[in-house]
Protein backbone atom coordinates (compact mmCIF):
# COMPACT_ATOMS: atom_id res chain seq x y z
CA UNK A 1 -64.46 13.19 -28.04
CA UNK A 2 -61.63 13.71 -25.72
CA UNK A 3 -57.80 13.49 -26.83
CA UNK A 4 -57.19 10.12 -24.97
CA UNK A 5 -60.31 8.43 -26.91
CA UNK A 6 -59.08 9.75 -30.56
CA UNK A 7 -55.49 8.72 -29.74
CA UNK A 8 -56.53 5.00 -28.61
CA UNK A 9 -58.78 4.88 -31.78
CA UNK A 10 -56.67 6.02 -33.98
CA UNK A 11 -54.28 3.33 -32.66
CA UNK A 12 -56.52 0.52 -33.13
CA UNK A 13 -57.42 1.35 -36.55
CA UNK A 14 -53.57 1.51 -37.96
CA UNK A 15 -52.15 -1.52 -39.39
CA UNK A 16 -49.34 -2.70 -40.82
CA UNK A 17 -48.68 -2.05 -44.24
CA UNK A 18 -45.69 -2.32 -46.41
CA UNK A 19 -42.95 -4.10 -48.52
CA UNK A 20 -41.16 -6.12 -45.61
CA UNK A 21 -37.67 -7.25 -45.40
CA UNK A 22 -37.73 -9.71 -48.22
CA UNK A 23 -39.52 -7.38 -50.30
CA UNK A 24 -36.74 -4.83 -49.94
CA UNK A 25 -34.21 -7.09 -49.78
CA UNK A 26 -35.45 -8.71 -53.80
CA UNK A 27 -35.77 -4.65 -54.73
CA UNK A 28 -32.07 -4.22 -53.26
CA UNK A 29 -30.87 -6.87 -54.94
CA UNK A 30 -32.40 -6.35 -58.25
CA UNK A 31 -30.85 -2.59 -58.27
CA UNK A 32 -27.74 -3.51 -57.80
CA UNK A 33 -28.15 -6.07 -60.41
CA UNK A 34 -29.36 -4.07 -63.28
CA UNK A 35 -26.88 -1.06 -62.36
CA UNK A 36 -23.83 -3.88 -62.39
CA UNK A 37 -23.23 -3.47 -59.08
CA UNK A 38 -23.45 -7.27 -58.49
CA UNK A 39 -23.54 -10.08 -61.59
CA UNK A 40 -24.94 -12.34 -59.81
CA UNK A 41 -27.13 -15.03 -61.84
CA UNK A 42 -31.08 -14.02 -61.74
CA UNK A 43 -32.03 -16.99 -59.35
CA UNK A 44 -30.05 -15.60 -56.62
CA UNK A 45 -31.09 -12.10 -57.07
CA UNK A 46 -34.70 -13.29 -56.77
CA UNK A 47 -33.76 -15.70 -53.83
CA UNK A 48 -35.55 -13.92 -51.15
CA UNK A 49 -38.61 -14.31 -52.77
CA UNK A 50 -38.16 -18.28 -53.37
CA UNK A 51 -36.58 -18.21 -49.76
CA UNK A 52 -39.69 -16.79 -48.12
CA UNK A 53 -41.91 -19.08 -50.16
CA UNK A 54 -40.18 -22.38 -48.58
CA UNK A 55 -40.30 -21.44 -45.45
CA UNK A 56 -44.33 -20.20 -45.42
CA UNK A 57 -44.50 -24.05 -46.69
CA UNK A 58 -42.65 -25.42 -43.93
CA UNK A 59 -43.90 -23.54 -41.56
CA UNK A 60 -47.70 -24.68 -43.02
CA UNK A 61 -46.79 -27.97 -42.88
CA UNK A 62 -45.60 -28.06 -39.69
CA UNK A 63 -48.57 -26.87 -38.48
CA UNK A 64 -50.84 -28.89 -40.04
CA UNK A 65 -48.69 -31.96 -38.62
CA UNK A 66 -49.02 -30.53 -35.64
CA UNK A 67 -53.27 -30.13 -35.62
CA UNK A 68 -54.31 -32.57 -37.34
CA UNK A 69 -51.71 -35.32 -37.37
CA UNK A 70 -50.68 -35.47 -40.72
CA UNK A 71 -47.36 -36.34 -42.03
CA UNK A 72 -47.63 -36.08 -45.69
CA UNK A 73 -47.09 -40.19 -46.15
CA UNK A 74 -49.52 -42.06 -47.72
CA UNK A 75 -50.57 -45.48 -45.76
């Protein structure tokens, strides 16, 4: 196997793996909460969790309106 075949499998095969920037962003926040750092209440220390959550559901729904032409009313 020649070095130009390993290196383009061993590109193919990697994939992405790992906390993200709301995930760092909650972990951030909730150090600086329990070392006083910050006192802010617990729902905004957890807010880029609930953040990211909304906007997966909007982002869901807007697709689905967009497929299959539904608007979430009932007739």
């Amino acid at each position: 196997m020649s070095y130009r075949s390993r290196r383009r499998t061993r590109m193919s095969s990697s994939s992405s793996s790992g906390i993200g920037f709301s995930g760092l962003l909650t972990a951030l926040f909730i150090g600086l909460k329990l070392t006083g750092h910050i006192t802010w209440p617990w729902i905004w220390v957890l807010s880029p969790l609930w953040i990211s959550a909304i906007i997966a559901i909007i982002v869901i729904r807007l697709i689905l309106s967009l497929f299959t032409g539904w608007t979430g009313k009932s007739k």
